[in-house]
C-alpha atoms as a PDB file:
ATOM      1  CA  UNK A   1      11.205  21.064  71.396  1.00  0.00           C
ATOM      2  CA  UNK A   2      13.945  23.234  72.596  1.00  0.00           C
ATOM      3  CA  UNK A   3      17.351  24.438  71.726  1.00  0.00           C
ATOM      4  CA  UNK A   4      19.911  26.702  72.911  1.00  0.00           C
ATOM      5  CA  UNK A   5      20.973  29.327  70.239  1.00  0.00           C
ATOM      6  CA  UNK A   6      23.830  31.485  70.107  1.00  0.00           C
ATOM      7  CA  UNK A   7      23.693  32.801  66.899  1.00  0.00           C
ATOM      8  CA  UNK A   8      22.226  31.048  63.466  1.00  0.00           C
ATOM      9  CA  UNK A   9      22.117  31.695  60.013  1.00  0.00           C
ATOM     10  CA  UNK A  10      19.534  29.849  57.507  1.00  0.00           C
ATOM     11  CA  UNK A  11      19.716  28.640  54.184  1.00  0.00           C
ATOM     12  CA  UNK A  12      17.937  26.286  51.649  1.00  0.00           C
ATOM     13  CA  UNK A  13      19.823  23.881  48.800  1.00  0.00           C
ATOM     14  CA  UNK A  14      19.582  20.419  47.666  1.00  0.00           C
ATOM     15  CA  UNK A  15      21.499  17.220  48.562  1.00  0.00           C
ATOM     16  CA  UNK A  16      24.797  17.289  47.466  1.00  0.00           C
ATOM     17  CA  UNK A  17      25.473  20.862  48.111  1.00  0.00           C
ATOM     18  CA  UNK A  18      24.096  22.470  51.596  1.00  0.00           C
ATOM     19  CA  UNK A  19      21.218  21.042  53.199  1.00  0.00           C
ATOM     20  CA  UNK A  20      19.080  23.435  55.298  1.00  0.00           C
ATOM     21  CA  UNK A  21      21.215  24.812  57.322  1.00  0.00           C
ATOM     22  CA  UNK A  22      22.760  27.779  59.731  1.00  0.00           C
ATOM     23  CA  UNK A  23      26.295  27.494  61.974  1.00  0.00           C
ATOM     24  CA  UNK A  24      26.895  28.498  64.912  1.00  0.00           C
ATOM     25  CA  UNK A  25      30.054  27.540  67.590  1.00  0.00           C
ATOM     26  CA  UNK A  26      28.654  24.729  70.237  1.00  0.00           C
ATOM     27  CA  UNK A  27      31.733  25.180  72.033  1.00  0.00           C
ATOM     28  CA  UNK A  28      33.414  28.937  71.899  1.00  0.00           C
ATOM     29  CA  UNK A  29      36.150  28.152  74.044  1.00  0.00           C
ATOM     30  CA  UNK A  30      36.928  25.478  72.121  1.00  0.00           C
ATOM     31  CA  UNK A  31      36.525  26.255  68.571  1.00  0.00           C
ATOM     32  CA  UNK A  32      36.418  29.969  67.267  1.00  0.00           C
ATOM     33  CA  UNK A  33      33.035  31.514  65.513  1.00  0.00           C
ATOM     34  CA  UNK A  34      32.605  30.934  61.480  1.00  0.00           C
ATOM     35  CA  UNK A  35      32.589  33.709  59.474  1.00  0.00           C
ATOM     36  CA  UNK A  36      29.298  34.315  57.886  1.00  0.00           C
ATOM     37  CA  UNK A  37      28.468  33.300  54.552  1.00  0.00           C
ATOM     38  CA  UNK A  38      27.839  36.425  51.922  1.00  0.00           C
ATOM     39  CA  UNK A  39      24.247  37.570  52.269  1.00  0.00           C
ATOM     40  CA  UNK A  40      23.836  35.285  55.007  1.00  0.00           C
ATOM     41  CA  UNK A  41      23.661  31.752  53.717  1.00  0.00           C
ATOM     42  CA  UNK A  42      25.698  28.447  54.946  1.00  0.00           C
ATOM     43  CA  UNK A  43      28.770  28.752  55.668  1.00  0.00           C
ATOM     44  CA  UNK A  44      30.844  26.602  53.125  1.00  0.00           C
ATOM     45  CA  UNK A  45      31.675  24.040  56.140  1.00  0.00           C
ATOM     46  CA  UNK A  46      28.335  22.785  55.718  1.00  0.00           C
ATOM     47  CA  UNK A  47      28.122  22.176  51.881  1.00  0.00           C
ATOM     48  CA  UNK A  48      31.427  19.539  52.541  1.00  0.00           C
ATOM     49  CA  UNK A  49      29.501  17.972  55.037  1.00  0.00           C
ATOM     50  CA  UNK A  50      26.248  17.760  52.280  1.00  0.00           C
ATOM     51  CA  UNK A  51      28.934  16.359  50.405  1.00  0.00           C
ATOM     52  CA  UNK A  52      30.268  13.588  52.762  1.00  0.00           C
ATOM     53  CA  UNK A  53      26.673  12.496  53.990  1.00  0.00           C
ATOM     54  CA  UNK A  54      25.183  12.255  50.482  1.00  0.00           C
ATOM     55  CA  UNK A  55      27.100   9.322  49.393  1.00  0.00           C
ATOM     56  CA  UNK A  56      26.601   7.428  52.387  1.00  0.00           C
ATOM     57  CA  UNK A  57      22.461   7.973  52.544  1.00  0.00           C
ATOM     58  CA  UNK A  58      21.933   7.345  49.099  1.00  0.00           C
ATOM     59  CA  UNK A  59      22.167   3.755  47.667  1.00  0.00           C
ATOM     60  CA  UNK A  60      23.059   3.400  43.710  1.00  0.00           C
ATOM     61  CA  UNK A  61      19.083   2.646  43.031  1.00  0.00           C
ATOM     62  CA  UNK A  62      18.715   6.082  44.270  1.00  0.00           C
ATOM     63  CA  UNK A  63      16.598   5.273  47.240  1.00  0.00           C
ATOM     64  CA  UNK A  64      17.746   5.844  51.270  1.00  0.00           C
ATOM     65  CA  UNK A  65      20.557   3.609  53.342  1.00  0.00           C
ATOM     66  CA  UNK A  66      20.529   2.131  56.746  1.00  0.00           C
ATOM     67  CA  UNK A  67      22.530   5.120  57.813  1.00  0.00           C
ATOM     68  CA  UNK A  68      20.082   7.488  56.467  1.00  0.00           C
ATOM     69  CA  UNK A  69      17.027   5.439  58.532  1.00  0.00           C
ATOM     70  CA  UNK A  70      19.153   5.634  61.576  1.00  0.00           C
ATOM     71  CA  UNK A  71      20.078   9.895  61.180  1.00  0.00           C
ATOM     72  CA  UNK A  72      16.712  10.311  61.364  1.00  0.00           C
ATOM     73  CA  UNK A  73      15.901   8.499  64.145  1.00  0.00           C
ATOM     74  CA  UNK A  74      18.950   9.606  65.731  1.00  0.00           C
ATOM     75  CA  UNK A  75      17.434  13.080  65.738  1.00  0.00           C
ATOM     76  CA  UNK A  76      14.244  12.230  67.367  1.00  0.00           C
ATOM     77  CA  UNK A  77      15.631  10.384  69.580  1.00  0.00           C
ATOM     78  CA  UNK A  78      18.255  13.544  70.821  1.00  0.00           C
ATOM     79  CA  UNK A  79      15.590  16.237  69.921  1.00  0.00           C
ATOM     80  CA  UNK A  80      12.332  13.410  71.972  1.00  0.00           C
ATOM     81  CA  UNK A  81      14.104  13.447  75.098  1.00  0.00           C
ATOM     82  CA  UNK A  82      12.854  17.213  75.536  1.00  0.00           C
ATOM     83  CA  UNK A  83       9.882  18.046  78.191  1.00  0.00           C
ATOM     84  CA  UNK A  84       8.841  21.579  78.898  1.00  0.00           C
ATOM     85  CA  UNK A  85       9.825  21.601  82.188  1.00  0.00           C
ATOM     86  CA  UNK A  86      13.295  21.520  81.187  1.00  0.00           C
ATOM     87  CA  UNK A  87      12.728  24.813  79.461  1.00  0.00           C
ATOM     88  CA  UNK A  88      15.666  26.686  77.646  1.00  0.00           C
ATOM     89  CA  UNK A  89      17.836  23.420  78.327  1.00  0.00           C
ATOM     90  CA  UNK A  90      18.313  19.665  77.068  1.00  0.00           C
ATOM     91  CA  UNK A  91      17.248  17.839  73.932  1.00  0.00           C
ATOM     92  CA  UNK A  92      18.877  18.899  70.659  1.00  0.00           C
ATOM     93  CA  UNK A  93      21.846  18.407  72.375  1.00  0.00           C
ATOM     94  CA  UNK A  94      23.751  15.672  70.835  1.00  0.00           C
ATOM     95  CA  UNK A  95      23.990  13.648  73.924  1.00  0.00           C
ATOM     96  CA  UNK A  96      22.606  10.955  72.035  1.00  0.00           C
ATOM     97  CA  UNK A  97      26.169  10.187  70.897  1.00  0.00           C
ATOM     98  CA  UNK A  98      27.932  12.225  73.188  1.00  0.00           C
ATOM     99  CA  UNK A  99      27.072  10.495  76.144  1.00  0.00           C
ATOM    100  CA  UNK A 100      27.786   6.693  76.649  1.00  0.00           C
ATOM    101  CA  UNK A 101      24.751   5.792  78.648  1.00  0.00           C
ATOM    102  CA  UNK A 102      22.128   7.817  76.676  1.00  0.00           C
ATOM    103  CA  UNK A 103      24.037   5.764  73.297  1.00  0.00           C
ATOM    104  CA  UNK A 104      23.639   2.171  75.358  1.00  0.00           C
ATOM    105  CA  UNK A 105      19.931   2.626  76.565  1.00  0.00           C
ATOM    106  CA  UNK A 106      17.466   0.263  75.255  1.00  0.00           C
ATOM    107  CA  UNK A 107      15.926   2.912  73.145  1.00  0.00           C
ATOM    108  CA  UNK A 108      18.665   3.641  71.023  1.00  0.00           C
ATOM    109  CA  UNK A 109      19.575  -0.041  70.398  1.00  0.00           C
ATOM    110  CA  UNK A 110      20.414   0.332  66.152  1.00  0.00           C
ATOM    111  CA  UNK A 111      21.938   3.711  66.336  1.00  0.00           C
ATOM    112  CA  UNK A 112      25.667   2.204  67.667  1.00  0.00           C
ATOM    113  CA  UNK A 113      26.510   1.525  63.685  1.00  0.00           C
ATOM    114  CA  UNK A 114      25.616   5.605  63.140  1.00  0.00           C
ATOM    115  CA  UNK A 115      27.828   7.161  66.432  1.00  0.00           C
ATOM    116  CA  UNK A 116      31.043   6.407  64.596  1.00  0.00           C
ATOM    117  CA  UNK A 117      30.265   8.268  61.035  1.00  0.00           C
ATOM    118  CA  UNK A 118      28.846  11.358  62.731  1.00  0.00           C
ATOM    119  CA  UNK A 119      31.833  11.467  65.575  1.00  0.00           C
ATOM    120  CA  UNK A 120      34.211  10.748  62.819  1.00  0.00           C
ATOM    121  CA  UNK A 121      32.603  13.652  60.686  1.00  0.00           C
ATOM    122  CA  UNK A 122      32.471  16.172  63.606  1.00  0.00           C
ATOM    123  CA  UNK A 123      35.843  15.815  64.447  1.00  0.00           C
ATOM    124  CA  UNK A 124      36.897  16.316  60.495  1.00  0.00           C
ATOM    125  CA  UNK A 125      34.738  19.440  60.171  1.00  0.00           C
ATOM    126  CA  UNK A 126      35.116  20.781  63.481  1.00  0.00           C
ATOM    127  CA  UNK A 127      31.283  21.447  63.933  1.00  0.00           C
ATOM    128  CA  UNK A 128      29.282  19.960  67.403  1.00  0.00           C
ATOM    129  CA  UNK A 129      27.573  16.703  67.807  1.00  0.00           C
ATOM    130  CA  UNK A 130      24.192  18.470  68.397  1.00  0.00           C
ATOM    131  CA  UNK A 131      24.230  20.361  65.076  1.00  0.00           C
ATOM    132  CA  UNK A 132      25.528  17.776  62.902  1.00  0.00           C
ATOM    133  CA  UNK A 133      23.225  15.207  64.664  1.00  0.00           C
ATOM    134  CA  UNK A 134      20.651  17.638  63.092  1.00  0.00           C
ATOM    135  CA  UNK A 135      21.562  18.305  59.983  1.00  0.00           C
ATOM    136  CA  UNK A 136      22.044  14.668  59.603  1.00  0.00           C
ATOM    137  CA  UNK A 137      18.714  14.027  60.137  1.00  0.00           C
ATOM    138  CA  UNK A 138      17.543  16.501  57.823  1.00  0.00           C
ATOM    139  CA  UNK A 139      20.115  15.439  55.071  1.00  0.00           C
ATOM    140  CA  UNK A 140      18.717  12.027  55.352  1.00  0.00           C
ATOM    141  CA  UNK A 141      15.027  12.980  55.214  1.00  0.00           C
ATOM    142  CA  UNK A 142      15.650  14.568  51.642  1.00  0.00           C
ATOM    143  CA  UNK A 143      18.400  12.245  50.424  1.00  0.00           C
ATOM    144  CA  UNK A 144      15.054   9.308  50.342  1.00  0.00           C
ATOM    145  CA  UNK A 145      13.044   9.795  47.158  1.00  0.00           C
ATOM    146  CA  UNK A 146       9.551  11.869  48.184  1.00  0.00           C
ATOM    147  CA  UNK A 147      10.853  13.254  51.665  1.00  0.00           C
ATOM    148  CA  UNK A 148      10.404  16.889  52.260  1.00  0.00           C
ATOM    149  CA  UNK A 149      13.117  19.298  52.457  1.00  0.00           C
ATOM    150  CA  UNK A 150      13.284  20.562  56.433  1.00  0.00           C
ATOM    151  CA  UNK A 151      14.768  23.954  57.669  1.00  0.00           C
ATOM    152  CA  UNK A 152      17.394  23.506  59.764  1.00  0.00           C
ATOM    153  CA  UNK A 153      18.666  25.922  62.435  1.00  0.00           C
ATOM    154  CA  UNK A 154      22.315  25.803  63.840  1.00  0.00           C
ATOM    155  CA  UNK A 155      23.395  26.975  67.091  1.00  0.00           C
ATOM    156  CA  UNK A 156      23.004  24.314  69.481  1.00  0.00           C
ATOM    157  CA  UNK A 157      25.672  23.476  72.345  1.00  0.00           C
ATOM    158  CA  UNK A 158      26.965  20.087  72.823  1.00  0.00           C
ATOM    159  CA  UNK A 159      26.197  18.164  76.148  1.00  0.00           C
ATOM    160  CA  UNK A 160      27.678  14.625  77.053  1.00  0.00           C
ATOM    161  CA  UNK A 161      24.987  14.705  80.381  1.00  0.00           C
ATOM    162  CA  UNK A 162      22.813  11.917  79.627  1.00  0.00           C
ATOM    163  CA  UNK A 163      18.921  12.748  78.664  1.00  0.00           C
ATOM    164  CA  UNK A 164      17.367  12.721  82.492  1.00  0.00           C
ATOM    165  CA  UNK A 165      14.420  10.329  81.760  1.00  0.00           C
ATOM    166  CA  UNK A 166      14.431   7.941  78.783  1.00  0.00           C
ATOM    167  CA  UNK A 167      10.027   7.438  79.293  1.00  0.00           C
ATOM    168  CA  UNK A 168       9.840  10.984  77.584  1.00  0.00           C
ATOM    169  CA  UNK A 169      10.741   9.502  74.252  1.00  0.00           C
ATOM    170  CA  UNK A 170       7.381   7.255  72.820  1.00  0.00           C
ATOM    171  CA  UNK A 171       9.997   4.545  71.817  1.00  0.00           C
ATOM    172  CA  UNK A 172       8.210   1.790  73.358  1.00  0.00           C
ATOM    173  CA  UNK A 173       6.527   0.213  69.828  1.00  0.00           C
ATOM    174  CA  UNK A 174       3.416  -0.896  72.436  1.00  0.00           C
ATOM    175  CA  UNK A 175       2.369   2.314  73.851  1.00  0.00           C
ATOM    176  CA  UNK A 176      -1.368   3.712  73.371  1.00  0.00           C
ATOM    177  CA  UNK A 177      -2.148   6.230  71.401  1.00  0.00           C
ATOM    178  CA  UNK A 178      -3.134   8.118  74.657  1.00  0.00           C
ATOM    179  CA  UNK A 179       0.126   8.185  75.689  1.00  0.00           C
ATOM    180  CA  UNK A 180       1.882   8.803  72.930  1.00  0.00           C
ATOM    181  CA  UNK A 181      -0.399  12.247  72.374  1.00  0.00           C
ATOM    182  CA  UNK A 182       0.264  13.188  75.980  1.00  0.00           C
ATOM    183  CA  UNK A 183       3.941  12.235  75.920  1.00  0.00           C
ATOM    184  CA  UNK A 184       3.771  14.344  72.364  1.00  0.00           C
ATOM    185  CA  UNK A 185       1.516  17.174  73.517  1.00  0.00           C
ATOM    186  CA  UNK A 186       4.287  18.016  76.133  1.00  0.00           C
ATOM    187  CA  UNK A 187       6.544  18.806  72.999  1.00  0.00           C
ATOM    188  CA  UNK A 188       4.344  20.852  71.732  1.00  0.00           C
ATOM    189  CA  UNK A 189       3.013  18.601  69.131  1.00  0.00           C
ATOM    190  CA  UNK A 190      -0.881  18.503  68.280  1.00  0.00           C
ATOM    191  CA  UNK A 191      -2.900  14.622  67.447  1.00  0.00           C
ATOM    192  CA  UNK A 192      -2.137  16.059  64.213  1.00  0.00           C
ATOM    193  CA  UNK A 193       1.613  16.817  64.414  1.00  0.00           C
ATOM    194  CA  UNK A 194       2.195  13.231  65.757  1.00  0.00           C
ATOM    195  CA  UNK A 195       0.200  11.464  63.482  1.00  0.00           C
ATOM    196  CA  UNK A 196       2.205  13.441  60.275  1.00  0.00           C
ATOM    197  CA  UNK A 197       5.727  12.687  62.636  1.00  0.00           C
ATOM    198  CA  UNK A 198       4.968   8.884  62.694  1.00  0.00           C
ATOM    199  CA  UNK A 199       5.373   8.928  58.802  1.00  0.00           C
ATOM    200  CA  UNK A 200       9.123   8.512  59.064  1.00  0.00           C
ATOM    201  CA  UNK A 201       7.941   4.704  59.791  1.00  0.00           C
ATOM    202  CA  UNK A 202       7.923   5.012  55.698  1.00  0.00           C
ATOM    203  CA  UNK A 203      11.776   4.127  55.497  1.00  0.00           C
ATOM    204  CA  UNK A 204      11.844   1.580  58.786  1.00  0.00           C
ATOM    205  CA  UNK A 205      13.322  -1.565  58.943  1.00  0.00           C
ATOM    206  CA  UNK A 206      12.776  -2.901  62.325  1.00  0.00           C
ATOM    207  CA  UNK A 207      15.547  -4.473  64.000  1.00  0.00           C
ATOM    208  CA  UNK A 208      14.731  -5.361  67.628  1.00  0.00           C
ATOM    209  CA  UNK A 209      11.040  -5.504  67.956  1.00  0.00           C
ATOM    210  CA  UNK A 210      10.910  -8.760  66.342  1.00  0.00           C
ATOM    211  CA  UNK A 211      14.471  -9.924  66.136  1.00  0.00           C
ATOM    212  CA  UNK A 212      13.660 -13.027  64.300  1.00  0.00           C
ATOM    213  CA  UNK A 213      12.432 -10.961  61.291  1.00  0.00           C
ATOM    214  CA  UNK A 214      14.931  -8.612  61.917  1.00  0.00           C
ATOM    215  CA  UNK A 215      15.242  -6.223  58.696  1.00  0.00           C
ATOM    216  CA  UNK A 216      11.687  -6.417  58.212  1.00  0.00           C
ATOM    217  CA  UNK A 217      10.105  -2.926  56.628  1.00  0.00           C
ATOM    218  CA  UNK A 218       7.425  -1.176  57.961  1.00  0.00           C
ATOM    219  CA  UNK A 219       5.750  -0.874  54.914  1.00  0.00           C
ATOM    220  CA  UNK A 220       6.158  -1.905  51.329  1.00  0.00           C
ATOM    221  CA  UNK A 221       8.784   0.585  50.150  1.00  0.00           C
ATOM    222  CA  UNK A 222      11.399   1.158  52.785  1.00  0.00           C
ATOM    223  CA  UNK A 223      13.662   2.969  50.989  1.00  0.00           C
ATOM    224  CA  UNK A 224      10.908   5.930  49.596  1.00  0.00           C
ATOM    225  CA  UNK A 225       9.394   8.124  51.671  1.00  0.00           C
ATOM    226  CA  UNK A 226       5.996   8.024  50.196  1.00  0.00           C
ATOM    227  CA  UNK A 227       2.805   7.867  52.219  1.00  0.00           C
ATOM    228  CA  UNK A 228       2.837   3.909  51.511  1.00  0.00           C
ATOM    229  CA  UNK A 229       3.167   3.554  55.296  1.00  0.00           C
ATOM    230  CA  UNK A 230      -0.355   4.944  56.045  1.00  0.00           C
ATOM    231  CA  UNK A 231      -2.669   2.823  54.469  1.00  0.00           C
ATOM    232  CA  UNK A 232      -0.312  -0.351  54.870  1.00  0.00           C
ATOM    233  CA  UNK A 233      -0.415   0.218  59.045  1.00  0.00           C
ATOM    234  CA  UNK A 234      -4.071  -0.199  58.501  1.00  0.00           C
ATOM    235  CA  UNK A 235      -3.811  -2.555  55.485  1.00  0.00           C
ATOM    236  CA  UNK A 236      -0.574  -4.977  56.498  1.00  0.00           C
ATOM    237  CA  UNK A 237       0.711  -7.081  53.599  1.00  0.00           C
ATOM    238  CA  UNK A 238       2.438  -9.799  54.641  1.00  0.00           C
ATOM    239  CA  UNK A 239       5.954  -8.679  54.033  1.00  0.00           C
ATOM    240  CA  UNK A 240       5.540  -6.185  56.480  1.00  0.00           C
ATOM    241  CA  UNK A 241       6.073  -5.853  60.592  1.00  0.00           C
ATOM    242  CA  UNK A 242       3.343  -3.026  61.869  1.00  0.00           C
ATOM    243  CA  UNK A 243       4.299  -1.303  65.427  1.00  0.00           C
ATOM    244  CA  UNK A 244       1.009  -1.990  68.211  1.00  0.00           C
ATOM    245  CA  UNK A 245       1.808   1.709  68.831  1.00  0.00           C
ATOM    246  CA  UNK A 246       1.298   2.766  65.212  1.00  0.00           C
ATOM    247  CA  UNK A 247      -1.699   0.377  64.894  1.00  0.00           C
ATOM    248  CA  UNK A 248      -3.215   2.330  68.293  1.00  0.00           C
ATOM    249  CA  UNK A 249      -2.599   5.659  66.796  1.00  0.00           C
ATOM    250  CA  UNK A 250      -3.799   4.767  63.668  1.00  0.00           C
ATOM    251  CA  UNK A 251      -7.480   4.214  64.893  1.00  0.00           C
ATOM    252  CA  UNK A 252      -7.607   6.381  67.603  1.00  0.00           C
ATOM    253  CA  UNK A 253     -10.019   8.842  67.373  1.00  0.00           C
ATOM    254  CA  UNK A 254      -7.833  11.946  67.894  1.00  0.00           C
ATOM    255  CA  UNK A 255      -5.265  11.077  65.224  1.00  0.00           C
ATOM    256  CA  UNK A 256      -7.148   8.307  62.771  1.00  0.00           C
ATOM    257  CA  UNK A 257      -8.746  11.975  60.412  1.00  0.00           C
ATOM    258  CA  UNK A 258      -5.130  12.878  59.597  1.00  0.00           C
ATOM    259  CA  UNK A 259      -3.758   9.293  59.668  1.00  0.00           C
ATOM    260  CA  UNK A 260      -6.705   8.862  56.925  1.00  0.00           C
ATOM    261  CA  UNK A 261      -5.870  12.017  54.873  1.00  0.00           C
ATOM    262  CA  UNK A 262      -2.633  10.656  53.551  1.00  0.00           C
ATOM    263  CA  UNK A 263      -3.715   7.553  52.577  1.00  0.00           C
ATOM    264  CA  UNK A 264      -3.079   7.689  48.710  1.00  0.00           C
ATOM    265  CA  UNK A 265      -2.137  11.587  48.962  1.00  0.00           C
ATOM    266  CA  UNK A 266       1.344  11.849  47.618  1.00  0.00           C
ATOM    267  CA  UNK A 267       2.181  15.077  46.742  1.00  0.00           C
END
């Protein structure tokens, strides 16, 4: 998927300090440039906002929050609306919050409670809605026990213009797996790619697919990101609400060899 860049700067650290991370202006006209960290790491703007997030993605068991399931979804669901023909331009964007419509589609139903926090946190830190939606879905990946630690690039530029088409995000919880892969494959993402994505489904707690179990997980541990998910889709115990889609991509035959290689492969 694409973003625009201006300028970025990388860096690695753990929760608490500065996630993976680079800044860059979204708006020049608007805000002015950061100076660069020595030697080229975070600037210190984003270690505050490490600082801010952790508390409110990380429960006192130690395990993930509601607000940490819906940053990362709120970044696929920015970042998904992407198709190559829009090269250079769109997803990544933070229009996901920025604009009203995108917020209110059916799509994005659960990420209302999360628009507030991150609009409340740009406005302290004076960053853009497209990099903090990143970060934040980053920060929230490594603040569950288990989840990998992702690089994170800033630089994008804010847009309030709604995604154009809402059917290039695989939201729909029915979809085939053929669909999915093409929908994916667009992206840039392999069978393989999509079937390691889908993972994130560790730390779900449906909402709206079934709204009369609403808060049901989508596998046994919700709050870990562990590979639980994987042989559970296959598996279901009955505590547990399993998307058609994930079923379908699950045994399909382009995706079910990696689906199968992290059943019971915790690193």
């Amino acid at each position: 998927m694409k973003v625009t860049t201006s300028f970025a700067l990388a860096c690695m650290a753990a929760v608490g300090s500065a996630m993976p991370a680079a800044q860059a202006p979204n708006n020049p006209a608007a805000r002015p440039r950061p100076n660069p960290a020595p030697g080229g790491g975070c600037p210190a703007v984003w270690t505050e906002i490490s600082r801010a997030l952790t508390p409110l993605f990380v429960d006192s068991s130690g395990q993930c929050t509601g607000l940490a399931r819906a940053a990362v979804r709120a970044v696929f669901h920015d970042c998904g609306v992407w198709s190559s023909p829009q090269g250079n331009t769109g997803g990544c964007d933070g229009s996901v919050f920025l604009s009203t419509e995108e917020l209110n589609r059916q799509a994005n139903r659960g990420l209302q409670g999360l628009s507030p926090v991150l609009t409340g946190l740009a406005a302290q830190f004076q960053v853009g809605m497209a990099d903090l939606v990143a970060f934040a879905g980053s920060h929230a990946t490594v603040s569950c026990p288990l989840g990998p630690t992702v690089r994170t690039l800033i630089g994008r530029r804010d847009s309030a213009n709604p995604a154009p088409d809402p059917l290039l995000l695989p939201s729909n919880p029915t979809l085939p797996a053929a669909q999915i892969l093409s929908i994916m494959a667009d992206k840039g993402f392999s069978a393989a790619d999509t079937a390691a994505l889908v993972g994130a489904h560790s730390i779900s707690r449906q909402q709206t697919v079934d709204a009369s179990r609403a808060g049901t997980p989508q596998d046994s541990t919700p709050g870990i990101a562990d590979v639980a998910f994987y042989n559970q889709t296959l598996n279901p115990p009955t505590n547990i609400l399993v998307f058609p889609s994930d079923r379908n991509l699950a045994t399909d035959p382009a995706t079910s060899p990696t689906w199968n290689s992290f059943v019971g492969s915790q690193e």
